[in-house]
N, C-alpha and C. Protein backbone atom coordinates (compact mmCIF):
# COMPACT_ATOMS: atom_id res chain seq x y z
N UNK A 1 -14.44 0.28 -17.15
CA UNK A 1 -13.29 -0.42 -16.61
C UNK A 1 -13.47 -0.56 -15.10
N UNK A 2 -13.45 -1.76 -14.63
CA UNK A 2 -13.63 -2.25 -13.11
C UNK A 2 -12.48 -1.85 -12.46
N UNK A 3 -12.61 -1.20 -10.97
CA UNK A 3 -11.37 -0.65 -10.24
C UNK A 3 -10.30 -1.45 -9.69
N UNK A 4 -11.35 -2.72 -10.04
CA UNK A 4 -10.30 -4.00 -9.30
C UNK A 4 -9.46 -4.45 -10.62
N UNK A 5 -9.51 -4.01 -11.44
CA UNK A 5 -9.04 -4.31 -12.91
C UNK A 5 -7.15 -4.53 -12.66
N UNK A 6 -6.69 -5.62 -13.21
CA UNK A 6 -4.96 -5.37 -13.01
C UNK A 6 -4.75 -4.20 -14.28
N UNK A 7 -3.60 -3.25 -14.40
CA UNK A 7 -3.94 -2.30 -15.06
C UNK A 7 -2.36 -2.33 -15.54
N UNK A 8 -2.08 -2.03 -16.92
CA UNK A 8 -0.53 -1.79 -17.13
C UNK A 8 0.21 -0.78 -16.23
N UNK A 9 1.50 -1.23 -16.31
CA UNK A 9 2.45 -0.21 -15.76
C UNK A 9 2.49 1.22 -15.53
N UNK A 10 1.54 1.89 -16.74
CA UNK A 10 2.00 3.50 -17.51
C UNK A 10 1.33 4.10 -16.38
N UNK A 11 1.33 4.92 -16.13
CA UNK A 11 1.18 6.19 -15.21
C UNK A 11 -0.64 6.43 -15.69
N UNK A 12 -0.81 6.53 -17.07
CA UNK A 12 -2.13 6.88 -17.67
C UNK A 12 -3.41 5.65 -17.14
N UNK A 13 -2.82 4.79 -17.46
CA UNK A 13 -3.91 3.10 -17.16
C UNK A 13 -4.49 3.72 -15.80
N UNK A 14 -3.53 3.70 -14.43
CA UNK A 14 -4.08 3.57 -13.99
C UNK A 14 -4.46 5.07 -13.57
N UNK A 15 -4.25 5.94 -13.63
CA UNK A 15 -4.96 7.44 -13.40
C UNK A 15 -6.47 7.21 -13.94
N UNK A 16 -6.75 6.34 -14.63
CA UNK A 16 -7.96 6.25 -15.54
C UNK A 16 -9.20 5.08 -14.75
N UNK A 17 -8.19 4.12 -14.14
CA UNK A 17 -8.78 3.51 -13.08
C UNK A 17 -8.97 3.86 -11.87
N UNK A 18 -8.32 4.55 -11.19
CA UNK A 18 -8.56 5.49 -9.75
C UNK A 18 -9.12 6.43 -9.98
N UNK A 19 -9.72 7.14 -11.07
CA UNK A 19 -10.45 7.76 -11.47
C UNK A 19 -11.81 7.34 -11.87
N UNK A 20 -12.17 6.30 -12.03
CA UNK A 20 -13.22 5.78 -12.54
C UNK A 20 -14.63 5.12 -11.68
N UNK A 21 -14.07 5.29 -10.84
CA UNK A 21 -15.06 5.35 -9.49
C UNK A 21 -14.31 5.60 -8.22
N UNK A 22 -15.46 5.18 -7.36
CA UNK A 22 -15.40 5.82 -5.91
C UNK A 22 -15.78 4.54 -4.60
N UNK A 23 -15.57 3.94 -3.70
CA UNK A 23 -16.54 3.67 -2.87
C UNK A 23 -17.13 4.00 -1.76
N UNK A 24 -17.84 3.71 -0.83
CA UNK A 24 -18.19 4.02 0.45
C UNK A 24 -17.86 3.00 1.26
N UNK A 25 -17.10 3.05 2.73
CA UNK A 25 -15.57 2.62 3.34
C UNK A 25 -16.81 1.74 3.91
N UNK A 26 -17.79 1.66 3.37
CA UNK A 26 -18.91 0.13 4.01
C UNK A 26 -18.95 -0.63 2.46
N UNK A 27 -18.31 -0.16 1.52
CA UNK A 27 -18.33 -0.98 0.41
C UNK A 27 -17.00 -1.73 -0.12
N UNK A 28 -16.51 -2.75 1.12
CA UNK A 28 -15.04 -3.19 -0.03
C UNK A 28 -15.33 -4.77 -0.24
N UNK A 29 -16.30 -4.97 -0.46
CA UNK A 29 -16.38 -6.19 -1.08
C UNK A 29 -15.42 -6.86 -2.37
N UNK A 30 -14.88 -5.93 -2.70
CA UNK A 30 -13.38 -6.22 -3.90
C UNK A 30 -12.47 -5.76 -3.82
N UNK A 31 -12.16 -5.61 -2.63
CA UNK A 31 -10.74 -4.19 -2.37
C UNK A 31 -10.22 -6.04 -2.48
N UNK A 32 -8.96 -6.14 -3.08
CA UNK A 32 -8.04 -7.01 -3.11
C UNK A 32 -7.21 -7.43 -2.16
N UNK A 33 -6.37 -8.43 -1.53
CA UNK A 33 -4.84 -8.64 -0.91
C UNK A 33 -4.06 -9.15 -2.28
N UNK A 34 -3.73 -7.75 -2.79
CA UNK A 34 -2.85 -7.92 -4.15
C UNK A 34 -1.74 -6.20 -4.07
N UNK A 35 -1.38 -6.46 -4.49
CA UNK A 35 -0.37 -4.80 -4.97
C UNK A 35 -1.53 -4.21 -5.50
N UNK A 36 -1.41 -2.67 -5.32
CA UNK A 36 -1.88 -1.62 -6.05
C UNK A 36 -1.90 -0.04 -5.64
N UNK A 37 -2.58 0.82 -5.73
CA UNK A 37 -2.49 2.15 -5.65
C UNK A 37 -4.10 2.41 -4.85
N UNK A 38 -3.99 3.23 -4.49
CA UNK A 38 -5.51 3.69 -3.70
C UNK A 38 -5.47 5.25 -3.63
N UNK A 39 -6.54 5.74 -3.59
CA UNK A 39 -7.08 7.30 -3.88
C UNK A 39 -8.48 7.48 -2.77
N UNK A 40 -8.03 8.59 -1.69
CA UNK A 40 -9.37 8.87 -0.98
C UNK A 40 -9.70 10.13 -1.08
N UNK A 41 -10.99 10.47 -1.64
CA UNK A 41 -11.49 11.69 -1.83
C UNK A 41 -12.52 11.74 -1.09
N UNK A 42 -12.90 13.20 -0.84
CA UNK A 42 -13.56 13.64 -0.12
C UNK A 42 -14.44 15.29 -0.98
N UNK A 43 -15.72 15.03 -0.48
CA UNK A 43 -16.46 16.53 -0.47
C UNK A 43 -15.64 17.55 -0.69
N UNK A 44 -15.97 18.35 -1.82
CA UNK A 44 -15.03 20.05 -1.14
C UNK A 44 -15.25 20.78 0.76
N UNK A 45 -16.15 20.37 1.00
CA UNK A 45 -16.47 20.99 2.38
C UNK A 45 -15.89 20.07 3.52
N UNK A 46 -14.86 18.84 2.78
CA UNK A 46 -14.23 18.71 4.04
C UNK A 46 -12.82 19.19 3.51
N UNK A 47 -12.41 19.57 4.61
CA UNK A 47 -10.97 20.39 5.00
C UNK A 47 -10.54 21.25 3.68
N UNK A 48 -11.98 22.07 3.69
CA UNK A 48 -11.91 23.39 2.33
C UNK A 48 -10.77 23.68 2.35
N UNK A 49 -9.65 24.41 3.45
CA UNK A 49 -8.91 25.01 3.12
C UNK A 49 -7.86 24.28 2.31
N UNK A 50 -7.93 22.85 1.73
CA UNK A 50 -6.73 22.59 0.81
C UNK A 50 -7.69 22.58 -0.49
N UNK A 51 -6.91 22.57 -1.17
CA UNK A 51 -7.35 22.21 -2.90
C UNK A 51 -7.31 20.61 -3.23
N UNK A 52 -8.01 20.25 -4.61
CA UNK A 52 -7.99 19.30 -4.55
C UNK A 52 -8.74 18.83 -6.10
N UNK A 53 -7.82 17.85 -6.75
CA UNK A 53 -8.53 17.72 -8.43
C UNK A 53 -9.67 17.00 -7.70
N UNK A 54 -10.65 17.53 -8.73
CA UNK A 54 -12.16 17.23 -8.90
C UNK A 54 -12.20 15.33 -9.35
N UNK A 55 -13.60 14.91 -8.86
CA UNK A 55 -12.79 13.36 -9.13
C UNK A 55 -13.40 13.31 -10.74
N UNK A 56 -13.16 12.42 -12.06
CA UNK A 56 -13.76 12.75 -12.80
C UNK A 56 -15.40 12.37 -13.07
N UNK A 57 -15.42 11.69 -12.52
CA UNK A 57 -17.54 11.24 -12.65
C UNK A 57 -17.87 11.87 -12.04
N UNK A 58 -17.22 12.38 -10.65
CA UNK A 58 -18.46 12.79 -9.96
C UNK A 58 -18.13 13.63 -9.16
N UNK A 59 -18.64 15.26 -9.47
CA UNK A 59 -18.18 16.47 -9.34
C UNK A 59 -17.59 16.97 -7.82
N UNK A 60 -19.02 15.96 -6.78
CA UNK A 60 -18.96 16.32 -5.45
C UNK A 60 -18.02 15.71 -5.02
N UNK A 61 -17.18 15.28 -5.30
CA UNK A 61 -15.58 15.03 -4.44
C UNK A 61 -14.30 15.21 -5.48
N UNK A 62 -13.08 15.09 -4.39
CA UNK A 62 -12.22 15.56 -4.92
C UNK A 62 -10.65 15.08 -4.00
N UNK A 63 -9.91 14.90 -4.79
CA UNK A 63 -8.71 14.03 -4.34
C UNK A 63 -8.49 14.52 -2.76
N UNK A 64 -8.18 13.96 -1.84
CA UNK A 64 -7.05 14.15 -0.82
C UNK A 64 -5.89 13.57 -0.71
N UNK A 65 -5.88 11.86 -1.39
CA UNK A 65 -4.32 11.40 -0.87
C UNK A 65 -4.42 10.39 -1.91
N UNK A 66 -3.40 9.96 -2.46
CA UNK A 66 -2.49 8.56 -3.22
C UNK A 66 -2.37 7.87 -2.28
N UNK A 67 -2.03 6.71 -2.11
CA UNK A 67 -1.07 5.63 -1.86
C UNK A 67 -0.72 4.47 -2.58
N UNK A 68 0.52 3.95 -2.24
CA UNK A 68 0.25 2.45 -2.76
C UNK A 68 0.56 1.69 -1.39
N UNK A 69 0.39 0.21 -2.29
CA UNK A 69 0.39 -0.84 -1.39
C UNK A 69 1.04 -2.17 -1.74
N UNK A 70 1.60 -3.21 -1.22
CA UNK A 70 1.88 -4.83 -1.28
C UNK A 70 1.00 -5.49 -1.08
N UNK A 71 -0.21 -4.90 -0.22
CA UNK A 71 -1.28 -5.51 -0.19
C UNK A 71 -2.34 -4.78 0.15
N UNK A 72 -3.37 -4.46 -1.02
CA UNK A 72 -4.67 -3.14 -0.95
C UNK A 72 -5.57 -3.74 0.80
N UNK A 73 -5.75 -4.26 0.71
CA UNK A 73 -6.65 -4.69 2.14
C UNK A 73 -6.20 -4.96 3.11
N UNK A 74 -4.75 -5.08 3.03
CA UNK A 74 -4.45 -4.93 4.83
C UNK A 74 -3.61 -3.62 4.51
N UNK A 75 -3.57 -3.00 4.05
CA UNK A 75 -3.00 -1.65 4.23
C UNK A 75 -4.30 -0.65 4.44
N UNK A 76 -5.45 -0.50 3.62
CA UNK A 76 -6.52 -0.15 3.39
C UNK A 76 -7.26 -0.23 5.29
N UNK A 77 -7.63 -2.07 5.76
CA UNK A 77 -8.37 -1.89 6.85
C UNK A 77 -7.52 -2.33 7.76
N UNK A 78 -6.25 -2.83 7.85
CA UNK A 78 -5.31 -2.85 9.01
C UNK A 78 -4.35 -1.03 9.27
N UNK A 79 -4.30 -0.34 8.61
CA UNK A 79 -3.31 0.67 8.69
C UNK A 79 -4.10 1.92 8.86
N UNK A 80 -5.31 2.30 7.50
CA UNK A 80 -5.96 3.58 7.36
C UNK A 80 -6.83 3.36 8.10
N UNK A 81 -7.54 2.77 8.29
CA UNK A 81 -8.89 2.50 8.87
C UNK A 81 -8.87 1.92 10.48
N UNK A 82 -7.50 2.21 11.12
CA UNK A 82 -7.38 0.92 12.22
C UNK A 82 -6.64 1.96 13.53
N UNK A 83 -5.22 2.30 13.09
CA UNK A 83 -4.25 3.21 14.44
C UNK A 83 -3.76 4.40 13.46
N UNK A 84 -3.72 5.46 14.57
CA UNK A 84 -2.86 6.70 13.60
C UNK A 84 -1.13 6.13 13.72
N UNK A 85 -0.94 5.05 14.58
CA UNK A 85 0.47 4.63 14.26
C UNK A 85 0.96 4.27 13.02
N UNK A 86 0.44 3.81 12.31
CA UNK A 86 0.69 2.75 11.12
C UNK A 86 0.21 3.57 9.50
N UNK A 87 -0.16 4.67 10.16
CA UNK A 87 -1.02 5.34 9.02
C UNK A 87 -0.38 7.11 8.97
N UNK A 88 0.47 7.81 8.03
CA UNK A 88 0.40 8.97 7.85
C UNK A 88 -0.99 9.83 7.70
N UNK A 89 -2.04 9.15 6.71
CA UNK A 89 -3.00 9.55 6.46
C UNK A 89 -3.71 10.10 7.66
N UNK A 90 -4.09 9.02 8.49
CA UNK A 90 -4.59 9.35 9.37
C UNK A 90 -4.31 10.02 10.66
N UNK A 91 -2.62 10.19 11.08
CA UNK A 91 -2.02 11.14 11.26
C UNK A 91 -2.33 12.38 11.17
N UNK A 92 -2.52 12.91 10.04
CA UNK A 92 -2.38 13.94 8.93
C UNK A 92 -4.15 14.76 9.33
N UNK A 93 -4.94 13.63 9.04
CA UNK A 93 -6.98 13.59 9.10
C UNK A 93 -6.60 14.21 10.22
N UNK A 94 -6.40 13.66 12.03
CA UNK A 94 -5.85 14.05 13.19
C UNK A 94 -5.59 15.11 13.40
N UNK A 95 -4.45 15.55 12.77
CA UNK A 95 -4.22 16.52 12.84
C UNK A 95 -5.18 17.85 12.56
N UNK A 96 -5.87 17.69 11.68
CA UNK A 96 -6.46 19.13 10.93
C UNK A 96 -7.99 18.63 11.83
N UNK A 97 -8.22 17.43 12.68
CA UNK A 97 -9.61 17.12 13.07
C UNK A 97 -9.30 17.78 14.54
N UNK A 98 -7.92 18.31 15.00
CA UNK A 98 -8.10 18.14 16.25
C UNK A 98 -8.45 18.78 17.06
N UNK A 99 -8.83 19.92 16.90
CA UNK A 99 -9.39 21.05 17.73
C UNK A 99 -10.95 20.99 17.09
N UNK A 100 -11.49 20.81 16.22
CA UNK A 100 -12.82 20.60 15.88
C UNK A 100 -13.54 19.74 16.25
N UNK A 101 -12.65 18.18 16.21
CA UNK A 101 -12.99 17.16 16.86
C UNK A 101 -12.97 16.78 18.48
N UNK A 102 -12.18 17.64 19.28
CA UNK A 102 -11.48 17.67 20.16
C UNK A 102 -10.70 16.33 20.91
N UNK A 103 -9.94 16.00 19.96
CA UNK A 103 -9.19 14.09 19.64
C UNK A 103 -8.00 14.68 20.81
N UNK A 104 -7.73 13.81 21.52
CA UNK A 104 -7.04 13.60 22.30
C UNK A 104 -5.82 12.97 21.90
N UNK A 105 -4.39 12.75 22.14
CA UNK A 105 -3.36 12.21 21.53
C UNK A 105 -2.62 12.14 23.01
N UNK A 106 -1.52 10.84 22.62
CA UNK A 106 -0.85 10.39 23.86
C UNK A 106 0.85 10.05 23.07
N UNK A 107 1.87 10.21 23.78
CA UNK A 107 3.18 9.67 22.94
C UNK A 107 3.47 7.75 23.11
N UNK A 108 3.34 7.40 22.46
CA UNK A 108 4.37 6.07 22.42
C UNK A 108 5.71 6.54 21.78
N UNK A 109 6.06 5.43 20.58
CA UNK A 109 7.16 5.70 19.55
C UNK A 109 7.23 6.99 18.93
N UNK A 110 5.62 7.55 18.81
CA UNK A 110 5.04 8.56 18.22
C UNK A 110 4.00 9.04 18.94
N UNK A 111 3.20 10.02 18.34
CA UNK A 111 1.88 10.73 18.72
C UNK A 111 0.88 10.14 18.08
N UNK A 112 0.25 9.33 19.00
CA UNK A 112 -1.03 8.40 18.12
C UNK A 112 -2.27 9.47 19.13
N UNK A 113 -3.86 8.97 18.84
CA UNK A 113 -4.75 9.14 18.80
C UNK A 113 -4.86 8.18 20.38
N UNK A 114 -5.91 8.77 21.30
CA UNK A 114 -6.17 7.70 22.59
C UNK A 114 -7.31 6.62 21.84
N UNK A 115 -7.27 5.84 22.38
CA UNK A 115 -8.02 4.65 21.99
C UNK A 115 -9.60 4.72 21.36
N UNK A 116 -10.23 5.49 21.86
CA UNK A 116 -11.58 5.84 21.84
C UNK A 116 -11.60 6.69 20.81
N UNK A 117 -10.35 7.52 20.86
CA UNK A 117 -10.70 8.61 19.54
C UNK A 117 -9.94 7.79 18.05
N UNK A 118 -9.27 7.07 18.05
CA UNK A 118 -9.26 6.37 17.15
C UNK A 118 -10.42 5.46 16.38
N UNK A 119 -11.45 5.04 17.44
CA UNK A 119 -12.97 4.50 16.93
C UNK A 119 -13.48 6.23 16.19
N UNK A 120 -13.04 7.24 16.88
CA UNK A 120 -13.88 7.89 16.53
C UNK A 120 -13.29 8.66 15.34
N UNK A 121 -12.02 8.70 15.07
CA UNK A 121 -11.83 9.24 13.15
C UNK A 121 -11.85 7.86 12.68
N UNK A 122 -11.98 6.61 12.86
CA UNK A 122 -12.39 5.62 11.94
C UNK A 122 -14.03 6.08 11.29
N UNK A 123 -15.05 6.49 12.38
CA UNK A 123 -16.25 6.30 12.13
C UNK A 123 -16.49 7.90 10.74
N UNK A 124 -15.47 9.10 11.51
CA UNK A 124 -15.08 10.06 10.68
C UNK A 124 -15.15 9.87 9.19
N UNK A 125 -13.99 9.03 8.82
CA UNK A 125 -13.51 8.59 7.84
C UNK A 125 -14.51 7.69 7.04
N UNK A 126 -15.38 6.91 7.74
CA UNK A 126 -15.95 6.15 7.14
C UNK A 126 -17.64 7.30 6.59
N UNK A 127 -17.51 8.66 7.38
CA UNK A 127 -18.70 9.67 7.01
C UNK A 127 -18.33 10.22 6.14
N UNK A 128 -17.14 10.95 6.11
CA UNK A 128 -16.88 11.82 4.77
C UNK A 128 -16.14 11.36 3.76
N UNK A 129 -15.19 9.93 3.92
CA UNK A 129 -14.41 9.76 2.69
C UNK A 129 -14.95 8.63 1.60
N UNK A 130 -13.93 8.81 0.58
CA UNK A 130 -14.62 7.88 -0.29
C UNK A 130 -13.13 6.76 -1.16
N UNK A 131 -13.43 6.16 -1.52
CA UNK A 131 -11.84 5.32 -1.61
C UNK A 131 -12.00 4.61 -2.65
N UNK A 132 -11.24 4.49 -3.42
CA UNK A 132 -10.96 4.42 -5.28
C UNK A 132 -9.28 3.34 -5.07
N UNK A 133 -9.57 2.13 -5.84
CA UNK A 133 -8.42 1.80 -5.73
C UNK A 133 -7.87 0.71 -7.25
N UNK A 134 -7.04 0.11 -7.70
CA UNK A 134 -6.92 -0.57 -8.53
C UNK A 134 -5.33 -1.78 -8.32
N UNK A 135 -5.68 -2.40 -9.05
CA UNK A 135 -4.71 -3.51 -9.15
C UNK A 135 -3.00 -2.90 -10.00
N UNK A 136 -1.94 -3.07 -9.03
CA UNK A 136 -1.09 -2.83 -10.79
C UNK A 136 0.67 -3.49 -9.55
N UNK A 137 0.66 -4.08 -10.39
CA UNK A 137 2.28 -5.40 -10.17
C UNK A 137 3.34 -4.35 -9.49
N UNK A 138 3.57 -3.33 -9.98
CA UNK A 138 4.46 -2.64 -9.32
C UNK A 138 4.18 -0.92 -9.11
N UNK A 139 3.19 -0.92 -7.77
CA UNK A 139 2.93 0.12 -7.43
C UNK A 139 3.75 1.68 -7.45
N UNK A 140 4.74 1.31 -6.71
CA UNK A 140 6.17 2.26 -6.24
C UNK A 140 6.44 2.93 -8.28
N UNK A 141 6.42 2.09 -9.28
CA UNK A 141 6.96 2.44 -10.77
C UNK A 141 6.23 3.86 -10.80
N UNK A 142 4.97 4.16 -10.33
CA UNK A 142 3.71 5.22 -10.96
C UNK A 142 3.32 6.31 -10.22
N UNK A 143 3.36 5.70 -8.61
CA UNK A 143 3.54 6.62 -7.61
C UNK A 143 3.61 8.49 -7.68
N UNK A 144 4.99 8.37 -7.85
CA UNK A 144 5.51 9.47 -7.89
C UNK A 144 4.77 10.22 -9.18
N UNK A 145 4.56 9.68 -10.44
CA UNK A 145 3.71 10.15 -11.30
C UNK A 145 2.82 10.26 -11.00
N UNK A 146 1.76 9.82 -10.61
CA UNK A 146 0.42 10.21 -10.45
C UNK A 146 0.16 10.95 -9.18
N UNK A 147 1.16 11.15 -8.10
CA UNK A 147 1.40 12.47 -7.12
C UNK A 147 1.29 13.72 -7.54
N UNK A 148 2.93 13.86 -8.25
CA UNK A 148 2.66 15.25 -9.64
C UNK A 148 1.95 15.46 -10.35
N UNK A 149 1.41 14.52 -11.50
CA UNK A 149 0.08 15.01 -11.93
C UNK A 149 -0.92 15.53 -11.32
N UNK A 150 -1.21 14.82 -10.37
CA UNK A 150 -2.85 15.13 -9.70
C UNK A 150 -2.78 16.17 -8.18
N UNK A 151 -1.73 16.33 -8.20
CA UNK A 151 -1.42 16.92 -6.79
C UNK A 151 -2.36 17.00 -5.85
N UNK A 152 -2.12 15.62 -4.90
CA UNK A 152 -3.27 15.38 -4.11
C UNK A 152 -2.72 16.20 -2.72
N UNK A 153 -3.67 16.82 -2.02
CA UNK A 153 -3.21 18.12 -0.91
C UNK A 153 -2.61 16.89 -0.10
N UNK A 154 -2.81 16.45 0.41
CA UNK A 154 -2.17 15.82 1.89
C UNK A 154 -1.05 14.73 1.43
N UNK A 155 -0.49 14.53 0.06
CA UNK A 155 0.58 13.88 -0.25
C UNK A 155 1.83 15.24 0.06
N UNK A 156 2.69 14.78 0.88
CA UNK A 156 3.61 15.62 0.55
C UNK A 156 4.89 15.26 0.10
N UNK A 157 5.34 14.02 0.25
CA UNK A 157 6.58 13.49 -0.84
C UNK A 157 5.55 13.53 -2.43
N UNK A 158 7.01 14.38 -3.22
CA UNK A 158 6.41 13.89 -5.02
C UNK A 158 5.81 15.53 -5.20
N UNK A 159 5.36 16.26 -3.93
CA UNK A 159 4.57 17.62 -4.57
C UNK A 159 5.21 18.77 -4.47
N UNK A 160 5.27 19.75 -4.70
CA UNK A 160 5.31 20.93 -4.91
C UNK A 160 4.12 22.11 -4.52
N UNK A 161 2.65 21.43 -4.20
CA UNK A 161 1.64 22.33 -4.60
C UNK A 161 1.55 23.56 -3.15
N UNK A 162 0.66 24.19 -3.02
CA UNK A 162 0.46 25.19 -2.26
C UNK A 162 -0.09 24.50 -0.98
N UNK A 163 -0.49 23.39 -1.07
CA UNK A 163 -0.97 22.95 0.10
C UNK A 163 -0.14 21.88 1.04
N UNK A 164 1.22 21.74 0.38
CA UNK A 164 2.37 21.11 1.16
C UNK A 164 2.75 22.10 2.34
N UNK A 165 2.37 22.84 2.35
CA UNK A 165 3.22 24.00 3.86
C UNK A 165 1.76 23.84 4.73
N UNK A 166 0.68 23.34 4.47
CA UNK A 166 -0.41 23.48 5.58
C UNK A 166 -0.22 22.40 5.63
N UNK A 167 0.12 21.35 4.95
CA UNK A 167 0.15 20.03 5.61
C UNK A 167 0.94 19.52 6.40
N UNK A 168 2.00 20.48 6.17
CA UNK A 168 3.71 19.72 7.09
C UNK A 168 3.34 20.57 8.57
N UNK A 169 2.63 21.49 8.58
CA UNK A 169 2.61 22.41 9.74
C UNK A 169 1.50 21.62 10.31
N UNK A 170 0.78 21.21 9.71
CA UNK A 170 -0.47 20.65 10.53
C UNK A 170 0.32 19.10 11.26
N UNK A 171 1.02 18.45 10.36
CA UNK A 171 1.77 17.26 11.05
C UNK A 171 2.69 17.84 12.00
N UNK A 172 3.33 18.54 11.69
CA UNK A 172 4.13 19.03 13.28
C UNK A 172 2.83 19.30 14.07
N UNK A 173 2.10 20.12 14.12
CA UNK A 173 1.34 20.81 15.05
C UNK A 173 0.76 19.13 16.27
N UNK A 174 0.12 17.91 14.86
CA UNK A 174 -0.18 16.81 15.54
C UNK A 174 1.17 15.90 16.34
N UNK A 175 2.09 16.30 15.72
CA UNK A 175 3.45 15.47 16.41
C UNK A 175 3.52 16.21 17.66
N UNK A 176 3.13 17.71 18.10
CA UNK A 176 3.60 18.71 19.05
C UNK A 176 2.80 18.15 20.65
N UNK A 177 1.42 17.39 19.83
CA UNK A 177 0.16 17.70 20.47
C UNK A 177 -0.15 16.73 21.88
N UNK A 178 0.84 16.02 22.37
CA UNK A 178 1.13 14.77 23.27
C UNK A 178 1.84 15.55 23.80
């Protein structure tokens, strides 16, 4: 089953399609401008200390985040891939990169990333992650299901898991950090 596949409504379809491969953030030659859901996994050896379901093909990675979207490719390379303004995710990456990385942050509306270090968790992101996405009419319906099921560490609306208290502390810590 192709990831670009439109996929029924049920919670299962598409867990089975965001599951079914992976790409490399130099491979979106089919990421869509359509509705759908997206999944970025990563290595166990990045940011060990959360947990994370195993992806199913392929052992060496393992969930970090859900999303959906109104439109997979400008949310995908205008939002994740672009400002920590527009992006929790990358917020979130920021945060747990920032004393390792030594990323600099400034306040606007919010606590974004300085200009230069934003090239530099793009280039991050494009080394260690990997991004799984599929087609489906009404993203927001499944969401919340496939959060709880899969309990991805850095989702924290929808979870419960053990790794929601390192994540909310690590986003304050990056909100603190300007």
């Amino acid at each position: 089953m192709s990831d670009a596949r439109q996929v029924s409504p049920g919670a299962g379809a598409t867990l089975s399609v965001l599951s079914a491969t992976s790409h490399s953030l130099n491979d979106f030659g089919g990421l869509p401008a359509a509705p759908g859901l997206y999944a970025w996994w990563a290595s166990p050896t990045v940011l060990p200390q959360l947990p994370g379901t195993t992806h199913t093909h392929s052992e060496g990675l393992r969930l970090l985040y859900i999303g959906l979207a109104k439109d997979l490719r400008r949310r995908i390379r205008g939002a994740h891939l672009r400002r920590t303004r527009k992006s929790t995710l990358r917020r979130t990456l920021a945060g747990f990169l920032l004393s390792t990385e030594d990323y600099r942050t400034r306040r606007t509306d919010r606590v974004v990333l300085v200009r230069e270090d934003e090239a530099r968790l793009t280039e991050w992101m494009h080394t260690y992650l990997r991004l799984s996405w599929c087609l489906h009419p009404a993203p927001a319906e499944v969401e919340a299901t496939l959060i709880q099921q899969w309990e991805p560490p850095l989702n924290v609306t929808h979870t419960r898991g053990p790794a929601r208290a390192i994540v909310e502390a690590t986003r304050t810590a990056f909100s603190s950090s300007a």
